[in-house]
N, C-alpha and C. Protein backbone atom coordinates (compact mmCIF):
# COMPACT_ATOMS: atom_id res chain seq x y z
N UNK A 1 88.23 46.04 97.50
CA UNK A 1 88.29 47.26 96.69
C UNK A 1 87.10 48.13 97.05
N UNK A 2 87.22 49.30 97.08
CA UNK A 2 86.34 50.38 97.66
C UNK A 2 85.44 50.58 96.79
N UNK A 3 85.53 50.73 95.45
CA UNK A 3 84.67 50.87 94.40
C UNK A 3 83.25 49.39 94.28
N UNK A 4 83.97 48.38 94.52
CA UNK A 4 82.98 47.31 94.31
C UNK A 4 82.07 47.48 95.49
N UNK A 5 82.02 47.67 96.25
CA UNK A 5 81.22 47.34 97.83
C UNK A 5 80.21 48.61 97.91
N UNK A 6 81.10 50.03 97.63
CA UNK A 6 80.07 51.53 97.91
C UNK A 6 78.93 51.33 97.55
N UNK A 7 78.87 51.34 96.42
CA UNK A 7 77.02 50.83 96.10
C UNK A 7 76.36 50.49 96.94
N UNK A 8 76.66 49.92 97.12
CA UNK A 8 75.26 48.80 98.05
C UNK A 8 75.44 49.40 99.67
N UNK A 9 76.97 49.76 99.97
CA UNK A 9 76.62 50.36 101.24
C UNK A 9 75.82 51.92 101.47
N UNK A 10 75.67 52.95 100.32
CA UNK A 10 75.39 53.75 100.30
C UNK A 10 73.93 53.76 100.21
N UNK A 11 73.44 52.63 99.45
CA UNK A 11 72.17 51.95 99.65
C UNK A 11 71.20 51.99 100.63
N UNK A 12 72.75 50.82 101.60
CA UNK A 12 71.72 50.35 103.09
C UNK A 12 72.08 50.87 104.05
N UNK A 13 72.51 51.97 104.02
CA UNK A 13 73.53 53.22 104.93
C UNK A 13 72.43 53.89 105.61
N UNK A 14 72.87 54.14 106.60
CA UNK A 14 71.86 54.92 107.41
C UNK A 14 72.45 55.62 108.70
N UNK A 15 71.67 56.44 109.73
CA UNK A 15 72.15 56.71 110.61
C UNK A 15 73.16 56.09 111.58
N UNK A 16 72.17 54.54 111.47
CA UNK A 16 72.63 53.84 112.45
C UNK A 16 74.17 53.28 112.36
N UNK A 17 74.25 53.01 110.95
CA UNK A 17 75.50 52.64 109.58
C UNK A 17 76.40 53.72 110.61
N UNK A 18 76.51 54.62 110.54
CA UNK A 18 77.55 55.65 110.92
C UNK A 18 77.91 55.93 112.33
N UNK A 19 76.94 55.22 113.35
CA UNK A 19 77.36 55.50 114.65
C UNK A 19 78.60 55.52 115.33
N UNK A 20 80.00 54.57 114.43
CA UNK A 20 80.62 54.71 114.68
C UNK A 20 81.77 55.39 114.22
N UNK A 21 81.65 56.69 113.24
CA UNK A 21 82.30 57.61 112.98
C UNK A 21 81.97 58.90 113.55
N UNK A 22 82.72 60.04 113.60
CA UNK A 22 82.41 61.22 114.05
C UNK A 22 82.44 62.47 113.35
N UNK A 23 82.72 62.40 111.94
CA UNK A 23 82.73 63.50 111.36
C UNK A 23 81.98 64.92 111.63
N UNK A 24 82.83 66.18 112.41
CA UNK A 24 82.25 67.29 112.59
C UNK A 24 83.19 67.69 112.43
N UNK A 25 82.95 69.16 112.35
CA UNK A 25 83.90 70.85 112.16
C UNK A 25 83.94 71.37 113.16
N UNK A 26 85.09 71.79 113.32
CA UNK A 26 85.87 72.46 114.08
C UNK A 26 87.27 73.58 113.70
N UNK A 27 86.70 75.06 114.84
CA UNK A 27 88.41 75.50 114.19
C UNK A 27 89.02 75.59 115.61
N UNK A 28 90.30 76.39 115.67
CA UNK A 28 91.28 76.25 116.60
C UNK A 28 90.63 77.24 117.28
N UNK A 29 90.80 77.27 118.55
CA UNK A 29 90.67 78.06 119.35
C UNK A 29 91.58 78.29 120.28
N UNK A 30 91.47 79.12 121.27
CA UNK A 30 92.22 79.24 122.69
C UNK A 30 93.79 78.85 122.63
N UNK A 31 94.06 79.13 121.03
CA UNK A 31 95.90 79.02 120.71
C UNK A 31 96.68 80.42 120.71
N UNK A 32 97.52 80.73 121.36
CA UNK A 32 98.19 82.44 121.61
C UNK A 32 98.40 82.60 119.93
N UNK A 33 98.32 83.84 119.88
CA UNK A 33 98.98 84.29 118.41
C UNK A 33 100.27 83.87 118.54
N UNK A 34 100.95 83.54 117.25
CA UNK A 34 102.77 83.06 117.28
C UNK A 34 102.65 81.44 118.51
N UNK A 35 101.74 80.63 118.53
CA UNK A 35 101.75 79.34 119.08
C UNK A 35 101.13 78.76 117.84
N UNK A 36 101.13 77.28 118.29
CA UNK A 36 100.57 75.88 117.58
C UNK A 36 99.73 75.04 118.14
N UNK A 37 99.41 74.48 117.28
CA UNK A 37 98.53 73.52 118.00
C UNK A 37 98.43 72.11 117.57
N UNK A 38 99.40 71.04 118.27
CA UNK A 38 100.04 70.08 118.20
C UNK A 38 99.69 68.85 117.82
N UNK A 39 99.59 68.47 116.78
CA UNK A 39 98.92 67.24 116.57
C UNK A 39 99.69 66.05 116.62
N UNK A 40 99.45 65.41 117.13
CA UNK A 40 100.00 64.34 117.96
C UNK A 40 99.92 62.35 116.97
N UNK A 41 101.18 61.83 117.60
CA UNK A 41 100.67 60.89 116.56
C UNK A 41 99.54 59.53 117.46
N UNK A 42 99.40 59.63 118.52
CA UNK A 42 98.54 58.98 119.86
C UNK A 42 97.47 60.12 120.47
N UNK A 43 96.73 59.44 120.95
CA UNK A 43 95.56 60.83 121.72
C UNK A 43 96.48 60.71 123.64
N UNK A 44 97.37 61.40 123.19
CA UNK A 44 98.38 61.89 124.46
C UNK A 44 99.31 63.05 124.13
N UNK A 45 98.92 63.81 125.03
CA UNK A 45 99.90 65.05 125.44
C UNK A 45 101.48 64.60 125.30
N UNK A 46 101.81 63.11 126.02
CA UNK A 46 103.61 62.25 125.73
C UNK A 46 103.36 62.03 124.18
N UNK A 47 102.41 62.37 123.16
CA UNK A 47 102.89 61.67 121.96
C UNK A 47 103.68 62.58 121.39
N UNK A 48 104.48 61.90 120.01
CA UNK A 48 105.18 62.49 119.04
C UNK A 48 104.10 63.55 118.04
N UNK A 49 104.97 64.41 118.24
CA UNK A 49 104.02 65.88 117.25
C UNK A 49 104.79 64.80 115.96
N UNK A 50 103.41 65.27 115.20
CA UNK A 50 103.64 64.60 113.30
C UNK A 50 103.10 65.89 112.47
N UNK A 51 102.34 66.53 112.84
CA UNK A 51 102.10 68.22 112.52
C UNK A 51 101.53 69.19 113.64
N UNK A 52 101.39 70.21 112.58
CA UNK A 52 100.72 71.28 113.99
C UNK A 52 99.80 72.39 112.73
N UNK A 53 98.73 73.05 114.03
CA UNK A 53 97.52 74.03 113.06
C UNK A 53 98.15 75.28 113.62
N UNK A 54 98.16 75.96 112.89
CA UNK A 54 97.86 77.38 113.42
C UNK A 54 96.79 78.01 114.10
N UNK A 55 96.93 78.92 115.29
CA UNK A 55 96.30 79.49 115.83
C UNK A 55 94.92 80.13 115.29
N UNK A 56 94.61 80.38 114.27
CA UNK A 56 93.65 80.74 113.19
C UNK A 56 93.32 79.62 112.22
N UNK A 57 93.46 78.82 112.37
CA UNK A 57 93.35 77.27 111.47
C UNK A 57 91.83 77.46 111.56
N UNK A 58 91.11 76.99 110.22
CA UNK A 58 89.70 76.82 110.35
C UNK A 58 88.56 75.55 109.61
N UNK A 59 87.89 75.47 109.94
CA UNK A 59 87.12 73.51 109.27
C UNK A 59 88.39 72.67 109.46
N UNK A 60 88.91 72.57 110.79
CA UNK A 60 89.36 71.23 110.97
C UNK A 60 88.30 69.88 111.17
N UNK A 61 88.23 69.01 110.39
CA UNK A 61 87.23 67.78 110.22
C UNK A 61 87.78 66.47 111.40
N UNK A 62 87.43 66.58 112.65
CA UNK A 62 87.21 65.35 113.28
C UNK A 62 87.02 64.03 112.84
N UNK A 63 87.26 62.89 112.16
CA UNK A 63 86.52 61.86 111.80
C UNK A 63 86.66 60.73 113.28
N UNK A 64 86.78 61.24 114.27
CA UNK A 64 86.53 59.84 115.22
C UNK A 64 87.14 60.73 116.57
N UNK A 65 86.82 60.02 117.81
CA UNK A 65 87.12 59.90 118.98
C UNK A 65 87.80 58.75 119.64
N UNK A 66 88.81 59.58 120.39
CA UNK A 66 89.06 58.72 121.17
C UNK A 66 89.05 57.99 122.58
N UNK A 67 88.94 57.09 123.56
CA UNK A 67 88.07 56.53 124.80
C UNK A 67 87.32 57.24 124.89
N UNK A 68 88.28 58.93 125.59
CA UNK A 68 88.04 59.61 126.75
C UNK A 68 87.17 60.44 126.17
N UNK A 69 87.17 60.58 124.76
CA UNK A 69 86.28 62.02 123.94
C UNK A 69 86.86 63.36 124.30
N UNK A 70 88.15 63.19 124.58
CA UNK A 70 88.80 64.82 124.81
C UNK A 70 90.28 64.26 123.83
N UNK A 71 89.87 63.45 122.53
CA UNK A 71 91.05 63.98 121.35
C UNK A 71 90.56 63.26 120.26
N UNK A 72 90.73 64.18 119.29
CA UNK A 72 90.00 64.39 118.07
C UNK A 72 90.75 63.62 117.16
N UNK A 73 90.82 62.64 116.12
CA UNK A 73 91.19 62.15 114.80
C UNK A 73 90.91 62.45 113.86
N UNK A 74 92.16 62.80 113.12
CA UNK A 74 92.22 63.94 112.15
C UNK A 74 92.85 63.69 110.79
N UNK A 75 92.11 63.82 109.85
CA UNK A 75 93.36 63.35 108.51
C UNK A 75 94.12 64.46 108.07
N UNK A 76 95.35 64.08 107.82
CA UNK A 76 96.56 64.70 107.67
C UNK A 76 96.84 64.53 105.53
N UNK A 77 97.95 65.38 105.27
CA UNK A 77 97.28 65.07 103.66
C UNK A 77 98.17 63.46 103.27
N UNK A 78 99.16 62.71 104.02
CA UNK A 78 99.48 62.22 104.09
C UNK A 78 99.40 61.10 105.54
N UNK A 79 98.66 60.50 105.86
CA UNK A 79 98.41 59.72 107.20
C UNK A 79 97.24 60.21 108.36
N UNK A 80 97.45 60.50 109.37
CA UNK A 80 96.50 60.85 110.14
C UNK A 80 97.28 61.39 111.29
N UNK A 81 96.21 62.47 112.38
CA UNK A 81 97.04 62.85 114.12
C UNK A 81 95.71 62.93 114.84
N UNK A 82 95.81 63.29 116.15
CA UNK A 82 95.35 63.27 117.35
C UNK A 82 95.06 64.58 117.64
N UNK A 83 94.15 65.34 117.99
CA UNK A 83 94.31 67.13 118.81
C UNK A 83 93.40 67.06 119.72
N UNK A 84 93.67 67.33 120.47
CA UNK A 84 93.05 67.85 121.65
C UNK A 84 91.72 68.61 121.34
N UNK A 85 90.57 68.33 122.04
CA UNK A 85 89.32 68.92 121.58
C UNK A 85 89.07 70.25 122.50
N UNK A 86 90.41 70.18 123.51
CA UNK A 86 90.09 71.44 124.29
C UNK A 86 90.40 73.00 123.78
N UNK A 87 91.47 72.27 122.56
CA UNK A 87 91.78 73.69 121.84
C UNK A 87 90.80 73.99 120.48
N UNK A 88 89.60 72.92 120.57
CA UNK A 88 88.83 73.02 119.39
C UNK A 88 87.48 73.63 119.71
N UNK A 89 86.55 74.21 118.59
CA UNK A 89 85.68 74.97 118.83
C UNK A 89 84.89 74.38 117.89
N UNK A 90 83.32 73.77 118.19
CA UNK A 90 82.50 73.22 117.46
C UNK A 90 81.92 74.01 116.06
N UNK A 91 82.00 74.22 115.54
CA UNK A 91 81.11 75.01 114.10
C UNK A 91 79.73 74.24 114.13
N UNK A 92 78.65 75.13 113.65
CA UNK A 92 77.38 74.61 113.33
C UNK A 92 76.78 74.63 112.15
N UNK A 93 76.24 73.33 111.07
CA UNK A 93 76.20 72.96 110.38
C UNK A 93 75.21 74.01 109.42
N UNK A 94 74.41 73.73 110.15
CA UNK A 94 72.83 74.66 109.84
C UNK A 94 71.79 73.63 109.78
N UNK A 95 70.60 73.11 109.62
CA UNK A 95 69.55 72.72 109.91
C UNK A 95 69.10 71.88 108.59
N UNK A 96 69.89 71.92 107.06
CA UNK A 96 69.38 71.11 106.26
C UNK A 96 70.13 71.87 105.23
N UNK A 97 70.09 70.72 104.63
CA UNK A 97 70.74 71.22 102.73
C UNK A 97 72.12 70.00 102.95
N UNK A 98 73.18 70.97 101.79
CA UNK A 98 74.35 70.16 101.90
C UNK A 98 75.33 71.19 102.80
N UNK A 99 76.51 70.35 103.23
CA UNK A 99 77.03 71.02 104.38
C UNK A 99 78.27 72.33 103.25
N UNK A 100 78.08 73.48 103.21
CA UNK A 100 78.63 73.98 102.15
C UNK A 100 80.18 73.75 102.41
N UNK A 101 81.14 74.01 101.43
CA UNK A 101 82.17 73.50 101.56
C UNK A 101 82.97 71.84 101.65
N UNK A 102 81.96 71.01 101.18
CA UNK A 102 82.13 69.57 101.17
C UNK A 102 82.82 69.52 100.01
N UNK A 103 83.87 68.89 99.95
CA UNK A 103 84.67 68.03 98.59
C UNK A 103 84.55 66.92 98.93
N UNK A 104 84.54 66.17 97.41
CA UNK A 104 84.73 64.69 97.10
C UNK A 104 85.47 64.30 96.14
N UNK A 105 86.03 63.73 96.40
CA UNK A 105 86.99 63.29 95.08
C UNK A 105 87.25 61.72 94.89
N UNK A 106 87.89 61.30 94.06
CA UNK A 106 87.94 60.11 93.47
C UNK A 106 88.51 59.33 92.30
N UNK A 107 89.15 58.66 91.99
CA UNK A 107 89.76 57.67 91.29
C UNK A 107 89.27 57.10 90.30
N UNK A 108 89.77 56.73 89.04
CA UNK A 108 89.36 55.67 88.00
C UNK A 108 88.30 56.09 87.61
N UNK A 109 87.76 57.24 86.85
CA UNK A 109 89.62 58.31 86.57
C UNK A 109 89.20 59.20 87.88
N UNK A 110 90.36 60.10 87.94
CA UNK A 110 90.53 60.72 89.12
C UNK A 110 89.67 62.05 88.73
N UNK A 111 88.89 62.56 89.45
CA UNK A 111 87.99 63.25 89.53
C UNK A 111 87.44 64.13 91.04
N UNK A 112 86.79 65.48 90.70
CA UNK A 112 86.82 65.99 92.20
C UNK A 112 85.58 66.61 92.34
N UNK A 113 84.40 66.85 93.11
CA UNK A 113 83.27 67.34 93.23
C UNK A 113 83.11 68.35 94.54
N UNK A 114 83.08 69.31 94.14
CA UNK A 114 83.00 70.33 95.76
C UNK A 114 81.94 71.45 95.46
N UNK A 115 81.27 71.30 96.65
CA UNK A 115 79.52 71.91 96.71
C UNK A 115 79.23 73.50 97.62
N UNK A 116 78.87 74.35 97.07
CA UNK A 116 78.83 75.00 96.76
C UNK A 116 77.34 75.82 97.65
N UNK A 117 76.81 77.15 98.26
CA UNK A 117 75.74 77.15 98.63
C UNK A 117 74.48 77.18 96.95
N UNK A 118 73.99 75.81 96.87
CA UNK A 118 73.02 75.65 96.24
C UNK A 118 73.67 75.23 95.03
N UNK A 119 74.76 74.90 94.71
CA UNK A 119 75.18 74.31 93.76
C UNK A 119 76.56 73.92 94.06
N UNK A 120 77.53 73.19 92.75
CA UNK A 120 78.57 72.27 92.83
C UNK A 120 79.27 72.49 91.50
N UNK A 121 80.49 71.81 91.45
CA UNK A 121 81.76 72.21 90.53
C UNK A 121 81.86 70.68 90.45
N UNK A 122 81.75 70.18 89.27
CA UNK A 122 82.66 68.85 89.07
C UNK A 122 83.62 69.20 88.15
N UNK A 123 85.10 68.34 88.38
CA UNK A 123 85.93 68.77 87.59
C UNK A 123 86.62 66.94 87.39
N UNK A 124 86.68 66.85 86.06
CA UNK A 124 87.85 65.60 85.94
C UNK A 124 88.43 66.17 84.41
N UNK A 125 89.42 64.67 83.96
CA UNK A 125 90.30 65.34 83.19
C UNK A 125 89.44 65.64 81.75
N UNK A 126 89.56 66.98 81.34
CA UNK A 126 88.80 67.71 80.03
C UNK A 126 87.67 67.88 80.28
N UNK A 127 87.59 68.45 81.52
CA UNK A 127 85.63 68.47 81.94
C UNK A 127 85.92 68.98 83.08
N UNK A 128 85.08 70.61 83.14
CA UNK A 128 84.89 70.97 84.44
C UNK A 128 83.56 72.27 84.37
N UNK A 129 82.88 71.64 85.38
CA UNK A 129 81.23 72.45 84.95
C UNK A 129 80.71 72.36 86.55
N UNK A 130 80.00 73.54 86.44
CA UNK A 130 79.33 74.32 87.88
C UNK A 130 77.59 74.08 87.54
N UNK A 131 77.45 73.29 88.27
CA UNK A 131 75.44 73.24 88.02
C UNK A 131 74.81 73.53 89.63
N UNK A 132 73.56 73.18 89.39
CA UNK A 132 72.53 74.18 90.70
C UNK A 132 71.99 72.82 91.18
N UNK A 133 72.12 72.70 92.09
CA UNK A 133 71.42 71.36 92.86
C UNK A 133 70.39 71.17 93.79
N UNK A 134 69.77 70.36 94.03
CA UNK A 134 69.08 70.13 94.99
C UNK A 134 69.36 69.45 95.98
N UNK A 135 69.54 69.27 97.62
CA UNK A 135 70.33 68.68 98.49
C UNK A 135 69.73 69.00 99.67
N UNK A 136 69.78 67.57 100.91
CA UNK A 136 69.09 67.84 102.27
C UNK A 136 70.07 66.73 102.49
N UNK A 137 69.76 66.42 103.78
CA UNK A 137 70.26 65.38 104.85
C UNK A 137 69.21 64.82 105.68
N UNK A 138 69.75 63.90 106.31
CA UNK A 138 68.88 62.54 106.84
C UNK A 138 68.43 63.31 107.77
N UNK A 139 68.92 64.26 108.74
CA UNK A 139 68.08 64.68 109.98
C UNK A 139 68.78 66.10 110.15
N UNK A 140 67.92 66.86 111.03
CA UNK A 140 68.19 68.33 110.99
C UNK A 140 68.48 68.62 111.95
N UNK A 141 70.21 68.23 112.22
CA UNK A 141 71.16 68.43 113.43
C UNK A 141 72.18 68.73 112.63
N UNK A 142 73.28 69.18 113.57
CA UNK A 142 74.89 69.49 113.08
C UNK A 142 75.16 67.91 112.63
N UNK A 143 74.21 66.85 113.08
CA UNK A 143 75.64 65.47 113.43
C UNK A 143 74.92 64.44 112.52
N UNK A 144 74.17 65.19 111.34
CA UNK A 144 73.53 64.28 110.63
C UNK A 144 74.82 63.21 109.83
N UNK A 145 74.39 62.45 109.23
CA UNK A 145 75.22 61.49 108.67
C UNK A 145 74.99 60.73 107.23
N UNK A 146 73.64 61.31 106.34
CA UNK A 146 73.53 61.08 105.36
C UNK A 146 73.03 62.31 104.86
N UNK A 147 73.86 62.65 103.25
CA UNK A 147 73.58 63.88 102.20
C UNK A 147 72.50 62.89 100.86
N UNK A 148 71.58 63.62 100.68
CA UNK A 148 71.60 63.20 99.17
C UNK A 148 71.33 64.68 98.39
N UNK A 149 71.52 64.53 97.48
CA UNK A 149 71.46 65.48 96.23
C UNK A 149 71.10 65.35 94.76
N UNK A 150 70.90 66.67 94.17
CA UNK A 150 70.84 66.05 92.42
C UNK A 150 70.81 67.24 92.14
N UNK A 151 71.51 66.99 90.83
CA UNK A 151 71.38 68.02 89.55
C UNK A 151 70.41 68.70 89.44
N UNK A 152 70.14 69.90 89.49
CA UNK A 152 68.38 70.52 88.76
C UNK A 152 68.58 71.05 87.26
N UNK A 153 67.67 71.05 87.09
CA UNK A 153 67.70 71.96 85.50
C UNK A 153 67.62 71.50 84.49
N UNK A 154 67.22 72.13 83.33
CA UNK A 154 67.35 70.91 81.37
C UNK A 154 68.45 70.04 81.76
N UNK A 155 68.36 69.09 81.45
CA UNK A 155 70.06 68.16 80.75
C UNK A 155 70.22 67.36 82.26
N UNK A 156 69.86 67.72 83.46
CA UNK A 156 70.54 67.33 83.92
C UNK A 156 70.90 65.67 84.23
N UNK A 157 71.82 65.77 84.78
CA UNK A 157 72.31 63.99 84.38
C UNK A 157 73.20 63.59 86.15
N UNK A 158 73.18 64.15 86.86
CA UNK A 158 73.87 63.62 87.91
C UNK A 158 73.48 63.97 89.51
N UNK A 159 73.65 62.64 90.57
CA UNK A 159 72.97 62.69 91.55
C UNK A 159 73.83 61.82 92.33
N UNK A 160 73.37 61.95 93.76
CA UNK A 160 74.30 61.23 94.82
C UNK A 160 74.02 61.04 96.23
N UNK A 161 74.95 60.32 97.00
CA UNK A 161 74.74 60.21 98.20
C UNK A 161 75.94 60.16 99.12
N UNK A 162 76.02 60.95 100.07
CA UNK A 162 77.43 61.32 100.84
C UNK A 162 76.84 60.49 102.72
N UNK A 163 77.35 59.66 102.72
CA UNK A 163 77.28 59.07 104.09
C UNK A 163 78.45 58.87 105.01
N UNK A 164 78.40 59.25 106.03
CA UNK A 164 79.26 59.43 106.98
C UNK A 164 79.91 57.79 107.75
N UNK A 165 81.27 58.05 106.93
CA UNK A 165 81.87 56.12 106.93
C UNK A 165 83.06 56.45 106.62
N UNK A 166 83.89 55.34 107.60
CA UNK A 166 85.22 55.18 107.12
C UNK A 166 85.53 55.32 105.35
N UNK A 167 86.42 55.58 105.32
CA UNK A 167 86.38 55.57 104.00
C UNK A 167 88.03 55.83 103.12
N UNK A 168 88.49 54.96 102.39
CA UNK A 168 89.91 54.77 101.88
C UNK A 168 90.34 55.45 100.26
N UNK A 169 91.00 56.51 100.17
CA UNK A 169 90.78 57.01 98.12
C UNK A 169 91.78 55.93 97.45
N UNK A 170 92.47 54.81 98.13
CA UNK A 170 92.97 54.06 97.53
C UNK A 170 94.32 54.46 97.22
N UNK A 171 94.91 55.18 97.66
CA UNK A 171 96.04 56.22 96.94
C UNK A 171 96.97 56.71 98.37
N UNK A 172 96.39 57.14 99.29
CA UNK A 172 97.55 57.74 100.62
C UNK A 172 97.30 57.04 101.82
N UNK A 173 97.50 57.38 102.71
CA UNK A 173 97.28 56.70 103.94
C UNK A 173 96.46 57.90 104.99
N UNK A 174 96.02 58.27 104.13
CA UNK A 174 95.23 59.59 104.82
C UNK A 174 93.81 58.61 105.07
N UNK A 175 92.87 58.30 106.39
CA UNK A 175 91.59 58.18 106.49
C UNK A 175 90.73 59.57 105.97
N UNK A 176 89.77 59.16 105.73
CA UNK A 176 88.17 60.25 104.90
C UNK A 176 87.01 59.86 106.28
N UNK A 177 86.18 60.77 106.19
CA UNK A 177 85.10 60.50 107.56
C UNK A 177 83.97 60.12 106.32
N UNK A 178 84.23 60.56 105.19
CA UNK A 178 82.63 60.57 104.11
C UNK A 178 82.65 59.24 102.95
N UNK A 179 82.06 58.70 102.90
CA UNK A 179 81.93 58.16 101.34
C UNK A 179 81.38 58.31 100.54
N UNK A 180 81.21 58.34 99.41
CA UNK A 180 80.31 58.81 98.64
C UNK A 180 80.05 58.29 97.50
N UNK A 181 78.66 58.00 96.32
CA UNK A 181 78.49 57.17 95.61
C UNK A 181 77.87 58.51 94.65
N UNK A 182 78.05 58.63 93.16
CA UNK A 182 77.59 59.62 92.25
C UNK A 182 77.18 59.10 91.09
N UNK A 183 76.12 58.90 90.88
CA UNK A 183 75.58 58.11 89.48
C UNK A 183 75.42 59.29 88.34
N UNK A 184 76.05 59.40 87.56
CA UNK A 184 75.76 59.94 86.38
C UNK A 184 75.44 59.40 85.18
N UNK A 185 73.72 59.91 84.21
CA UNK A 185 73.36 59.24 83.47
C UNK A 185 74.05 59.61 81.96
N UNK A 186 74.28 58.61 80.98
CA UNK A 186 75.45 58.83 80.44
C UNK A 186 74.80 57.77 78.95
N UNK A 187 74.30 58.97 77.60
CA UNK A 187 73.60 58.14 77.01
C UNK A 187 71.97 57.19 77.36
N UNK A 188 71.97 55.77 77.11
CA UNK A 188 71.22 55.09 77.75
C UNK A 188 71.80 54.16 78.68
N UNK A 189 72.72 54.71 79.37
CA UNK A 189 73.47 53.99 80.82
C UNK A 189 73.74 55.19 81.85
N UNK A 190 73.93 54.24 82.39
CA UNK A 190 74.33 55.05 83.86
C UNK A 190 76.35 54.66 84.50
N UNK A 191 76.70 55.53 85.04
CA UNK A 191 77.96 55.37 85.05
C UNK A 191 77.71 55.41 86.54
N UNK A 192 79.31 55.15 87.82
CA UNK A 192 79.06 55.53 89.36
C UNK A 192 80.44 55.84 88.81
N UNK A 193 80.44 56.75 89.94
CA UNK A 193 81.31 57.27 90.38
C UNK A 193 81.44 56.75 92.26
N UNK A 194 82.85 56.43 92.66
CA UNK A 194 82.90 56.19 94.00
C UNK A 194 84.20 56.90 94.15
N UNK A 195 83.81 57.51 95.48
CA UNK A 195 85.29 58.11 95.97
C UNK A 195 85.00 58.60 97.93
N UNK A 196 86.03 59.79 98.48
CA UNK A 196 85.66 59.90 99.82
C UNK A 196 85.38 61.33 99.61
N UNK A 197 85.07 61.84 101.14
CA UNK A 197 84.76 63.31 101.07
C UNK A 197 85.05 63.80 102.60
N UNK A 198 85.37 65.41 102.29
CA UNK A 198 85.72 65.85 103.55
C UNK A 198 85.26 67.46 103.48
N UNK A 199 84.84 67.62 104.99
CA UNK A 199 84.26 69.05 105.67
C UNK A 199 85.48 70.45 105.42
N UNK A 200 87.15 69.23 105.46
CA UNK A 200 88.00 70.03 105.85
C UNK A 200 88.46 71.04 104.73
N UNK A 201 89.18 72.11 105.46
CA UNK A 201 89.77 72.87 104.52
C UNK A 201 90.51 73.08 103.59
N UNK A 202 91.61 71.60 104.36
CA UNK A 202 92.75 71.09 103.62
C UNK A 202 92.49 69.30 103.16
């Protein structure tokens, strides 16, 4: 179960923890207007199309490579595809903070967190509130692989850590490139929150 284990991996998570995922952004490029761009269910040109981006498609989220490093793995909102990295165009992160546009979401109960420049929106059921945060990453490249953050301000009560890892919401067959662990203090306890997270648009 995904919930019992996050803890402790978010813990002892580190750069090194993530070497073998790839989570970066990317949008489409070099696709004609009125074309597609084929996502494949194998990293082969012979595979079966399972979807396709539009020519203007934008934060497509990479979570892995494949041998050759010329096709991208991609979660789909239902399963996963393959694209070609020749029709993709790298985006750059910026140098520190949180990567804006990150969602997280999560289960038991189902709940969703998406960040914001300098702040974040949590929303679950009968509760949804926008606060101002504080947030950096492990190293100051596009290809960092650990977020932490926290609440600022009176009251505040919630903080976290987004590390770059396989990661399952328990629910589709869609892979996540992020995991993420959210402790919120609650009374004289503390509650977690565990769920995945993604760069992408969709």
């Amino acid at each position: 179960m995904r919930r019992a284990a996050v803890l402790a991996f978010l813990l002892a998570a580190g750069p090194a923890a993530a070497q073998d995922v790839v989570p970066r952004l990317y949008d489409v490029a070099g696709v004609a207007e009125g074309d597609v761009l084929n996502v494949r269910a194998a990293p082969s040109a012979s595979a079966g199309v399972v979807a396709t981006l539009p020519p203007d498609r934008r934060r497509v989220e990479v979570i892995g490579l494949d041998d050759t490093a010329r096709w991208g793995r991609i979660g789909l909102p239902e399963g996963e595809g393959w694209v070609s990295l020749a029709f993709l165009e790298r985006r750059y992160l910026g140098e520190a903070g949180m990567a804006p546009g990150m969602r997280c979401l999560g289960t038991e109960p189902f709940w969703s967190l998406t960040f914001a420049e300098g702040g974040a929106t949590l929303s679950s059921p009968g509760e949804e509130r926008s606060f101002a945060i504080a947030a950096d990453r492990s190293v100051p490249s596009s290809a960092a692989h650990v977020y932490g953050w926290a609440e600022t301000g009176s009251g505040a009560t919630l903080s976290g850590t987004i590390v770059a890892a396989p990661c399952s919401d328990g629910m589709s067959d869609r892979p996540w490139g992020w995991a993420t662990g959210i402790l919120r203090r609650t009374g004289g306890g503390v509650e977690l929150l565990s769920g995945c997270c993604t760069l992408s648009s969709e």
